[in-house]
N, C-alpha and C. Protein backbone atom coordinates (compact mmCIF):
# COMPACT_ATOMS: atom_id res chain seq x y z
N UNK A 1 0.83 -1.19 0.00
CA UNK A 1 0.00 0.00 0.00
C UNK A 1 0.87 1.25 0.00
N UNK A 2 0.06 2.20 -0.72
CA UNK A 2 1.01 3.50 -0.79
C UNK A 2 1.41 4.08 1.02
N UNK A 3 2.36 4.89 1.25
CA UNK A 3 2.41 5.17 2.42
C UNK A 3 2.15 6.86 2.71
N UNK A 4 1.04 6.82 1.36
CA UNK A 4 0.57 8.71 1.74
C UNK A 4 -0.70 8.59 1.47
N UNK A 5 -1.52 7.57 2.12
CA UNK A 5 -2.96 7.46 2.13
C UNK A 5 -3.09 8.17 2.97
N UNK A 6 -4.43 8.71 2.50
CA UNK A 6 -5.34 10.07 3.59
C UNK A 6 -6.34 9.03 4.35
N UNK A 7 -7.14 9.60 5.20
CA UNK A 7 -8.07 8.79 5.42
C UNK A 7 -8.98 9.43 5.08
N UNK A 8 -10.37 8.51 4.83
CA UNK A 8 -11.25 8.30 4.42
C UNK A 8 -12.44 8.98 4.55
N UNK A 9 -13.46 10.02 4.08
CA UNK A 9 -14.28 10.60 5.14
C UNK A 9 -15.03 9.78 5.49
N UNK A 10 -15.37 10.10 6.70
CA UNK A 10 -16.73 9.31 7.68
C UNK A 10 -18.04 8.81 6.80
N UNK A 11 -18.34 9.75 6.29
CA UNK A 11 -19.53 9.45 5.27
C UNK A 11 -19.03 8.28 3.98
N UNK A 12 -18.11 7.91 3.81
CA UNK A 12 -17.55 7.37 2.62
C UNK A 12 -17.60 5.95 3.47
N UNK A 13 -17.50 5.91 4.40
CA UNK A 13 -16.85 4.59 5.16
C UNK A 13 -18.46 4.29 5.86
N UNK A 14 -19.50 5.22 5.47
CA UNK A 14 -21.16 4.37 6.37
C UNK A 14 -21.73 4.30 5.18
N UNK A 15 -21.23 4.74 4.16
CA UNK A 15 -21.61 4.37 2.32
C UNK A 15 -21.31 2.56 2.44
N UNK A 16 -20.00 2.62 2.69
CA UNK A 16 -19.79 1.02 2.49
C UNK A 16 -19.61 -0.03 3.27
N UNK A 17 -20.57 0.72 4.70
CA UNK A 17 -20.81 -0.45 5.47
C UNK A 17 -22.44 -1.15 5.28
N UNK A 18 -23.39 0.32 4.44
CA UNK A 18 -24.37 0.29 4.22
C UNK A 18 -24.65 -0.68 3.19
N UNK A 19 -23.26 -0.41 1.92
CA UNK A 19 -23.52 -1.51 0.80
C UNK A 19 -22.51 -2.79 1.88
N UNK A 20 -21.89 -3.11 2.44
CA UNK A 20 -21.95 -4.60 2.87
C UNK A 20 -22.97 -5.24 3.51
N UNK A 21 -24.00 -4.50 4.14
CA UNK A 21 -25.15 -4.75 4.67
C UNK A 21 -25.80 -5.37 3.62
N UNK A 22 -26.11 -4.52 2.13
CA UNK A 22 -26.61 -4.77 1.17
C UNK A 22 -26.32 -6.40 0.54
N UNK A 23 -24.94 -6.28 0.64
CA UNK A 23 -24.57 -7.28 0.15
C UNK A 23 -24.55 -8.62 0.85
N UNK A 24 -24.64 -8.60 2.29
CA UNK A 24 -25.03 -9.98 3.37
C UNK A 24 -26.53 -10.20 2.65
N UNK A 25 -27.57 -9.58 2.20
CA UNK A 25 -28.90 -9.82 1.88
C UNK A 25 -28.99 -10.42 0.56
N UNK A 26 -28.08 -10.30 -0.32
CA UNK A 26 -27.75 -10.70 -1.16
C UNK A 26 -27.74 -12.56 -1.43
N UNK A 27 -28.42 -13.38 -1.34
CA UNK A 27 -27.72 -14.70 -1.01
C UNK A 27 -27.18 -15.14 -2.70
N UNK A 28 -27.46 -14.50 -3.47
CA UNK A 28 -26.27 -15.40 -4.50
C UNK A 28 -25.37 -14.41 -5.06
N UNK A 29 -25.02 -13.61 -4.21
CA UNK A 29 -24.17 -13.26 -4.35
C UNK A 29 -22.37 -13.79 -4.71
N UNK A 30 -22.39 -13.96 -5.97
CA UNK A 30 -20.84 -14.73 -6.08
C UNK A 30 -19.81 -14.19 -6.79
N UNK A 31 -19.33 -13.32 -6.37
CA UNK A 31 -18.37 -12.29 -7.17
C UNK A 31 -17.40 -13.42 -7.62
N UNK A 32 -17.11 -12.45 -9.10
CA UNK A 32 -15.56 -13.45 -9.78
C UNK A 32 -14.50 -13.33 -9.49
N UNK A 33 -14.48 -12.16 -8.63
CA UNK A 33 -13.36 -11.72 -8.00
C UNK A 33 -12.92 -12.38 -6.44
N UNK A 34 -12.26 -13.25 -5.96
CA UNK A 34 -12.52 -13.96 -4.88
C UNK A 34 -12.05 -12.88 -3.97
N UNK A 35 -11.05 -11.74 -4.08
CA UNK A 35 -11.12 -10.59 -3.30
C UNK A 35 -11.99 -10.20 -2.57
N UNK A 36 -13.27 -10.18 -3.61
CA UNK A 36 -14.62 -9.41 -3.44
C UNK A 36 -15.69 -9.73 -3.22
N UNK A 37 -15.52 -11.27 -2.24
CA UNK A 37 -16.02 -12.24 -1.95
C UNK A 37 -16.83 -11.90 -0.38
N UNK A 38 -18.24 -12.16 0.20
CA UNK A 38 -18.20 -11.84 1.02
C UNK A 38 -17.29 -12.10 2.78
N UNK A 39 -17.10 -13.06 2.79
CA UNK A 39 -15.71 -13.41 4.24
C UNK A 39 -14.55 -12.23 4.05
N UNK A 40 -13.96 -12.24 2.84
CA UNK A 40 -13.17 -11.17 2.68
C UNK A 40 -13.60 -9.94 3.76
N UNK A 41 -14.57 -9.33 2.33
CA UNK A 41 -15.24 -8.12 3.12
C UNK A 41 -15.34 -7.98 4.29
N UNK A 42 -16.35 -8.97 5.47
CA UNK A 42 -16.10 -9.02 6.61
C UNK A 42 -14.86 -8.91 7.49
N UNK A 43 -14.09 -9.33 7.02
CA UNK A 43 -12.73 -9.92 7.31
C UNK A 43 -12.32 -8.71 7.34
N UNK A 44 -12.37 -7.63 6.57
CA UNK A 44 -11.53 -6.20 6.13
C UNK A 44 -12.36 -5.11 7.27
N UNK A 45 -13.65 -5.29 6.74
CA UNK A 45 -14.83 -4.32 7.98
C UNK A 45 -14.19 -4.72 9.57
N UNK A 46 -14.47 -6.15 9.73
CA UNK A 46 -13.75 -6.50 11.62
C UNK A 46 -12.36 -5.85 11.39
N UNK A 47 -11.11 -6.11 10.51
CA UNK A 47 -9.83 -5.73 10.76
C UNK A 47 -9.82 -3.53 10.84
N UNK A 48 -10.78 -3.15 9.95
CA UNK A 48 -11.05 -1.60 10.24
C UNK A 48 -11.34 -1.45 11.50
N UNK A 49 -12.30 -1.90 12.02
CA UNK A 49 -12.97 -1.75 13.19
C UNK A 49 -12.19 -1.80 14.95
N UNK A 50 -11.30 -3.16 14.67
CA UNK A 50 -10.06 -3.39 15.05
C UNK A 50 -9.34 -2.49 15.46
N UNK A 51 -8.59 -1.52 13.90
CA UNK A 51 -7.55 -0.89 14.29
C UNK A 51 -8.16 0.85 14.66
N UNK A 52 -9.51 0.47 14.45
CA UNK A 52 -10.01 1.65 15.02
C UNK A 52 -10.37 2.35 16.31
N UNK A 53 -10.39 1.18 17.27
CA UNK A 53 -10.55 0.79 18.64
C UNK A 53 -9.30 0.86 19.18
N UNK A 54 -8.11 0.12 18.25
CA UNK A 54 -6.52 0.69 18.82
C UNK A 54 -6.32 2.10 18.12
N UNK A 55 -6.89 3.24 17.58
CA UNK A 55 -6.09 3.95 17.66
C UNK A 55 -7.20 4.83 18.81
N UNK A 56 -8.44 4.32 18.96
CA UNK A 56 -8.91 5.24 20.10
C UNK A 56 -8.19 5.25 21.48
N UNK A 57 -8.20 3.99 21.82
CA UNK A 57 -7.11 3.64 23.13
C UNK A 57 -5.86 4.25 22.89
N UNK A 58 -4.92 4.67 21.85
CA UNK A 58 -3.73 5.13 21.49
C UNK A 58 -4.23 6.72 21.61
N UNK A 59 -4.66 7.02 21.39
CA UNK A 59 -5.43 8.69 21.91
C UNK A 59 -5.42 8.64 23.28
N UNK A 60 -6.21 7.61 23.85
CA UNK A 60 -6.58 8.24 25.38
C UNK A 60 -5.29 7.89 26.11
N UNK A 61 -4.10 6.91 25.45
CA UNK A 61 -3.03 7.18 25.95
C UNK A 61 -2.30 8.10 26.01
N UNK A 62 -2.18 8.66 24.67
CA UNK A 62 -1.43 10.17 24.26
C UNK A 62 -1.75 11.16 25.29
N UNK A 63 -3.37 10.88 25.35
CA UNK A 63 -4.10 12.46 26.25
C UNK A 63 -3.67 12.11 27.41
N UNK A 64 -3.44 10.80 28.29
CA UNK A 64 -3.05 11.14 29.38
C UNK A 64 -1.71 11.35 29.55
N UNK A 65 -1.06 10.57 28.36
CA UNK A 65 0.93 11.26 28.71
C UNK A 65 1.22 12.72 28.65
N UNK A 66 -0.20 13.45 27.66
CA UNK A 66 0.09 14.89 27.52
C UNK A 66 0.02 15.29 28.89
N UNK A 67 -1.37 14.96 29.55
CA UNK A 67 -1.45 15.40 31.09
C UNK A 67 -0.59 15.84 32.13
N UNK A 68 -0.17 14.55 31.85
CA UNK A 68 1.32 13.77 32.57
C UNK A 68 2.30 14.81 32.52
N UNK A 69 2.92 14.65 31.17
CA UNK A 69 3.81 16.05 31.25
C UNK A 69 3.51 17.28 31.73
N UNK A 70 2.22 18.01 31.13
CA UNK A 70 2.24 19.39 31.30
C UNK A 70 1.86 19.39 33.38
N UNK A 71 1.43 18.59 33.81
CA UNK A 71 1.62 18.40 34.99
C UNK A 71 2.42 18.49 35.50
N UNK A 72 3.45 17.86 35.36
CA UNK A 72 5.04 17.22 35.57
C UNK A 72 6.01 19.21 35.54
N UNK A 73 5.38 19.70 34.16
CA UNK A 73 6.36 20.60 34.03
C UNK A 73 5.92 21.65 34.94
N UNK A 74 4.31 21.90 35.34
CA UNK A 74 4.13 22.47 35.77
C UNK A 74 4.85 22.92 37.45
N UNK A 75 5.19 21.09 37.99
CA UNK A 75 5.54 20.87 39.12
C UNK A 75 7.00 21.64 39.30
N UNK A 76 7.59 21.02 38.03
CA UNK A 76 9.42 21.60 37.82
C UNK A 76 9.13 23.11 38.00
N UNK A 77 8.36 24.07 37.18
CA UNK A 77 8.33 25.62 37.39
C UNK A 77 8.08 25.88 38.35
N UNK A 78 6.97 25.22 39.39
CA UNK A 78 6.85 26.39 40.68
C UNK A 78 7.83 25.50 42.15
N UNK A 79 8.79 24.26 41.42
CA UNK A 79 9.83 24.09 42.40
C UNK A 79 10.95 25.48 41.94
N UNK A 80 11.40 25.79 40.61
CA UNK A 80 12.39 26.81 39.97
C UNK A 80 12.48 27.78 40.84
N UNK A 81 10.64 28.32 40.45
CA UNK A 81 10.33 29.49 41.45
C UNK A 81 10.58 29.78 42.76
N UNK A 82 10.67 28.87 43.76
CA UNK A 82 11.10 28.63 44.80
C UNK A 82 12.08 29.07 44.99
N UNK A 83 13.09 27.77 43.99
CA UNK A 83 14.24 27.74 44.48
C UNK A 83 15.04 29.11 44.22
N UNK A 84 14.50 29.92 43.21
CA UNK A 84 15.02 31.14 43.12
C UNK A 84 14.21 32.02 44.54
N UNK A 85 13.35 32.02 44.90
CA UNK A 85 13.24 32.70 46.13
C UNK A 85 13.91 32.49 47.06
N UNK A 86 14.64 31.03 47.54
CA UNK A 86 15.41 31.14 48.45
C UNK A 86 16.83 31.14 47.81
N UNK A 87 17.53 31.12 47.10
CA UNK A 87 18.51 32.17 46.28
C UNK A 87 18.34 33.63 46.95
N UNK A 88 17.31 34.50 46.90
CA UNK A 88 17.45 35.57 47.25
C UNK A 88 17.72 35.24 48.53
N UNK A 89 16.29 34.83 49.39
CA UNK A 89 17.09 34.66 50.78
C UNK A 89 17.85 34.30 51.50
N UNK A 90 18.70 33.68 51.04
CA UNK A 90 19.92 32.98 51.45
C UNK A 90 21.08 34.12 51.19
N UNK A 91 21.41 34.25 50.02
CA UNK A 91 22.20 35.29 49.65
C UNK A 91 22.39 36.85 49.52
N UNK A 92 20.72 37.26 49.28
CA UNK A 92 20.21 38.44 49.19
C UNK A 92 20.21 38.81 47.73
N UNK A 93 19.49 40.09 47.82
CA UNK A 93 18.78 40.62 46.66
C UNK A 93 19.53 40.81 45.86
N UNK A 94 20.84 41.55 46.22
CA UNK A 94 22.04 42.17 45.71
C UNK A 94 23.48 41.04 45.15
N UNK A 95 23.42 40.01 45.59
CA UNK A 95 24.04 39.12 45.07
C UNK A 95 24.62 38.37 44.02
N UNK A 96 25.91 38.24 43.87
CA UNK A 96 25.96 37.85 42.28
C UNK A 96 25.39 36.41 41.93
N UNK A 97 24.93 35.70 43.29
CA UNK A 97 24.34 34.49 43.24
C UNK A 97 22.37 35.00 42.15
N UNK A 98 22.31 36.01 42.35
CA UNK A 98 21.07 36.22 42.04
C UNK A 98 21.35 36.09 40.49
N UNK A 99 22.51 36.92 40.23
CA UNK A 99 22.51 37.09 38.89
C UNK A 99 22.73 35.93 37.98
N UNK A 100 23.39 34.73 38.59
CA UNK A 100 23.65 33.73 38.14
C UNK A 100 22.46 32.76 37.84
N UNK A 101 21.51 33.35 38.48
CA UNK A 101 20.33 32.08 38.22
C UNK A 101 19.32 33.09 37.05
N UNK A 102 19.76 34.03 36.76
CA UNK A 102 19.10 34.59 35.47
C UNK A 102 18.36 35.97 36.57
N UNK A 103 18.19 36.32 37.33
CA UNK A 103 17.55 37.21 37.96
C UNK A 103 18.07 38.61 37.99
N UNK A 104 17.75 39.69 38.20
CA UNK A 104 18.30 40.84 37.65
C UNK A 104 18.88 41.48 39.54
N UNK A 105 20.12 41.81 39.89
CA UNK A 105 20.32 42.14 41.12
C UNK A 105 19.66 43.77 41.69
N UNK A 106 19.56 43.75 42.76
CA UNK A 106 18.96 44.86 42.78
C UNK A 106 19.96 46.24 42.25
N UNK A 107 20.52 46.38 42.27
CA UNK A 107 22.03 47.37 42.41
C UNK A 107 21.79 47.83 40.67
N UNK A 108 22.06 46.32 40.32
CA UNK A 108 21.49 46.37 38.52
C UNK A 108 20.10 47.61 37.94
N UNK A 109 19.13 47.36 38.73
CA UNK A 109 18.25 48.36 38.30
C UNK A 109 18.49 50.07 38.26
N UNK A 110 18.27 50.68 37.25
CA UNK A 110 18.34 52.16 37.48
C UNK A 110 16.89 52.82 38.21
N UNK A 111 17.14 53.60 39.22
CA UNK A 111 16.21 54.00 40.30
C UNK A 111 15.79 55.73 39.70
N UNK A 112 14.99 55.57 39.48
CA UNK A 112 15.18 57.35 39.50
C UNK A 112 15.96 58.23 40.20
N UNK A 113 16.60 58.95 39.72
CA UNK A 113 16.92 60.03 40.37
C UNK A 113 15.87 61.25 40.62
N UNK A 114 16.45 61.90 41.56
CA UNK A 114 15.76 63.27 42.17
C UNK A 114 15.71 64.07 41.75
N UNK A 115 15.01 64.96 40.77
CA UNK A 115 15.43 66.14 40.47
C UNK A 115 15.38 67.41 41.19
N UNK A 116 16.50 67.77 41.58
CA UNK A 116 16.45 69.45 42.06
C UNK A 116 15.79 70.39 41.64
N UNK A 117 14.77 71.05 42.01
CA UNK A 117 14.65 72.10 42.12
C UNK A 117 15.30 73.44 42.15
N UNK A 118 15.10 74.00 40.68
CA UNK A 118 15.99 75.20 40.37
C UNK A 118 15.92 76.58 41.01
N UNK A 119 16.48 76.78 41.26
CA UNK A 119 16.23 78.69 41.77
C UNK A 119 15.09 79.17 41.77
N UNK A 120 14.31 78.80 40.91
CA UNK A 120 13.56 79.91 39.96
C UNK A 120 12.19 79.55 41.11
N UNK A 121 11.51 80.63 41.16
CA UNK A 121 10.31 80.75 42.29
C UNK A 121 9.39 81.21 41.12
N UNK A 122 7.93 80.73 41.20
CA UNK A 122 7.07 81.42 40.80
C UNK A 122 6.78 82.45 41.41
N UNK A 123 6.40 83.43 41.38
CA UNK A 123 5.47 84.77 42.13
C UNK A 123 4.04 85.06 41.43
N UNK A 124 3.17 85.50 42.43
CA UNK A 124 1.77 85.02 41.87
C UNK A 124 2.08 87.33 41.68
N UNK A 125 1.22 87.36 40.98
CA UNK A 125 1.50 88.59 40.73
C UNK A 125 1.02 89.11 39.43
């Protein structure tokens, strides 16, 4: 089989469960084609059905490993968080330990300065 088959739409696949239905009612039914024989058919409908049931179970596995992880990572970020809070407290704000874990030291920030006030007085007048 090619290995860039699409799948099938939904409606295409209750088209031809509708004609195998058709075709169980059928009793002389005797295709020349032994392919196209009814056991075949059956045989192909149970093996669809089959791998359709494993890829649902293969989903609800996926969805819970996704869980799993984003759980998991969630746990790792607010241990990080932590551990960078006690980084500060251990060492303090100002520390080059701070800076090392990616955090900005306090000293690092520019603070506003004050501006003076010039000579100059209003007079109401």
């Amino acid at each position: 089989m090619d290995a860039k088959l699409t799948p099938l739409a939904p409606a295409t696949l209750r088209t031809d469960y509708t004609t195998l239905l058709a075709l169980q009612n059928l009793s002389d039914y005797q295709p020349s084609n032994p392919t196209c024989a009814l056991p075949q058919l059956l045989q192909a409908a149970a093996d669809m059905s089959q791998t359709e049931q494993a890829e649902l179970a293969a989903q609800e596995v996926l969805r819970e490993a996704r869980r799993l992880r984003i759980a998991a990572g969630h746990t790792f970020h607010t241990l990080i968080l932590a551990a960078k809070d006690q980084v500060i407290a251990q060492y303090g704000a100002d520390s080059l330990a701070v800076s090392l874990i990616g955090l900005t030291r306090r000293s690092d920030y520019r603070w506003p300065k004050q501006r003076r006030k010039r000579g100059h007085s209003r007079t109401k007048g």
